[in-house]
Protein backbone atom coordinates (compact mmCIF):
# COMPACT_ATOMS: atom_id res chain seq x y z
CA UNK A 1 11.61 24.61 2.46
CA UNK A 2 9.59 22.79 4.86
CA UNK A 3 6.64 22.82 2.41
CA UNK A 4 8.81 20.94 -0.12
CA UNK A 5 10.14 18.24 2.38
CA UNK A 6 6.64 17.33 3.00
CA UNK A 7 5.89 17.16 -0.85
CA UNK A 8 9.06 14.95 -1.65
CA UNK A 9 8.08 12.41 1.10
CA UNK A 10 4.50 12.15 0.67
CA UNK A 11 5.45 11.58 -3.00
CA UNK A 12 7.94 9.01 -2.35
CA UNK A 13 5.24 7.53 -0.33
CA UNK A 14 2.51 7.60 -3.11
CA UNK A 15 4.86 6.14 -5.52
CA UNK A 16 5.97 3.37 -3.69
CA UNK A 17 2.37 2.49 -2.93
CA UNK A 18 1.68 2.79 -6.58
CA UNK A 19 4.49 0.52 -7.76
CA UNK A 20 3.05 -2.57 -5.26
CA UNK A 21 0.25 -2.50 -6.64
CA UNK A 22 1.71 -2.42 -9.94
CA UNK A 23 4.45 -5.42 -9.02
CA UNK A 24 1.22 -7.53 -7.90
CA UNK A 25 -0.36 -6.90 -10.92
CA UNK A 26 2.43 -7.83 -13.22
CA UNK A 27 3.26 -10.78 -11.39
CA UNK A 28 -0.52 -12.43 -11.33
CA UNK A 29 -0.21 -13.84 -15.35
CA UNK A 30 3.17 -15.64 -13.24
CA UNK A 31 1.17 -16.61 -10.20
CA UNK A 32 -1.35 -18.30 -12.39
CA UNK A 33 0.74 -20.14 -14.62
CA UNK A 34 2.82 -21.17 -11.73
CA UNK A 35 -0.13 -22.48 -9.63
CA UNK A 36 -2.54 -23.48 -12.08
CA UNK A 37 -5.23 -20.92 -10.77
CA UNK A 38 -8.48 -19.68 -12.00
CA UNK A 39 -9.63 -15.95 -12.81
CA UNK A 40 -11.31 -16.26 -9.04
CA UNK A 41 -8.37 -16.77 -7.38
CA UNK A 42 -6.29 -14.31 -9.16
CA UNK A 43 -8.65 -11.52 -8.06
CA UNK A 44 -8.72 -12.88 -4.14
CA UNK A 45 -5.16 -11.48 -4.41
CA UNK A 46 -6.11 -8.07 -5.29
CA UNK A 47 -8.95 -7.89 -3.11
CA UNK A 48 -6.60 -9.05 -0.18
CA UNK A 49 -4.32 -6.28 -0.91
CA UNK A 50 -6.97 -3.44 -1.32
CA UNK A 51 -9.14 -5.07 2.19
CA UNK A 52 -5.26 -4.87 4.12
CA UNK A 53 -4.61 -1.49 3.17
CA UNK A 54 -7.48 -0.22 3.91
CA UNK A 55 -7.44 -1.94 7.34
CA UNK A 56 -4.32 -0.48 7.71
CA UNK A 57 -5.26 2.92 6.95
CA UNK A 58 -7.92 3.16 9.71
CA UNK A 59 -5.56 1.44 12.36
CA UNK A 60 -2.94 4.11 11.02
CA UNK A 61 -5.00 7.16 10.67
CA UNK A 62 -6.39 6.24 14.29
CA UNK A 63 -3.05 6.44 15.64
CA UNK A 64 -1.63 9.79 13.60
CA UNK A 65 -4.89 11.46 15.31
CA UNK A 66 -3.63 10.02 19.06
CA UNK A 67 0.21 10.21 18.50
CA UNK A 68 1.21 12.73 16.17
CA UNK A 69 1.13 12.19 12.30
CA UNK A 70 5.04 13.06 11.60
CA UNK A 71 5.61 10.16 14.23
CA UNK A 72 3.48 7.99 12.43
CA UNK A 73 4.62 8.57 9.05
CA UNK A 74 8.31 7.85 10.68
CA UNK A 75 6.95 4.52 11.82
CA UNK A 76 6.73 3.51 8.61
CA UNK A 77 3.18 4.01 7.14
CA UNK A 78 2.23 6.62 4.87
């Protein structure tokens, strides 16, 4: 039972990860008609998003290794 807890949450996890990325992506053809921006600005935005998570990751994996990953994952952070 435990086994499928942690497969239901890390799923739920994955797919809301999945769908930001996907509700940045929809939304650029918006962002640039909106602003008036070029290609180069338009991929900024997903490069932001990919350099954050990743920062994120290390900060968070650093922590799950001193604190306890089920506490971490409570936090908030996948």
């Amino acid at each position: 039972m435990e086994e499928l807890t942690v497969l239901i949450v890390v799923g739920l996890g994955t797919f809301f990860h999945i769908q930001s990325i996907g509700s940045i992506n929809v939304s650029l053809s918006a962002i640039q008609k909106d602003f008036g921006t070029g290609l180069a600005a338009l991929q900024w935005i997903g490069l932001m998003e990919a350099i954050m998570l990743s920062g994120l990751s290390l900060c968070f994996g650093r922590a799950g290794d001193l604190i306890g990953r089920k506490r971490v994952f409570k936090i908030g952070f996948p």
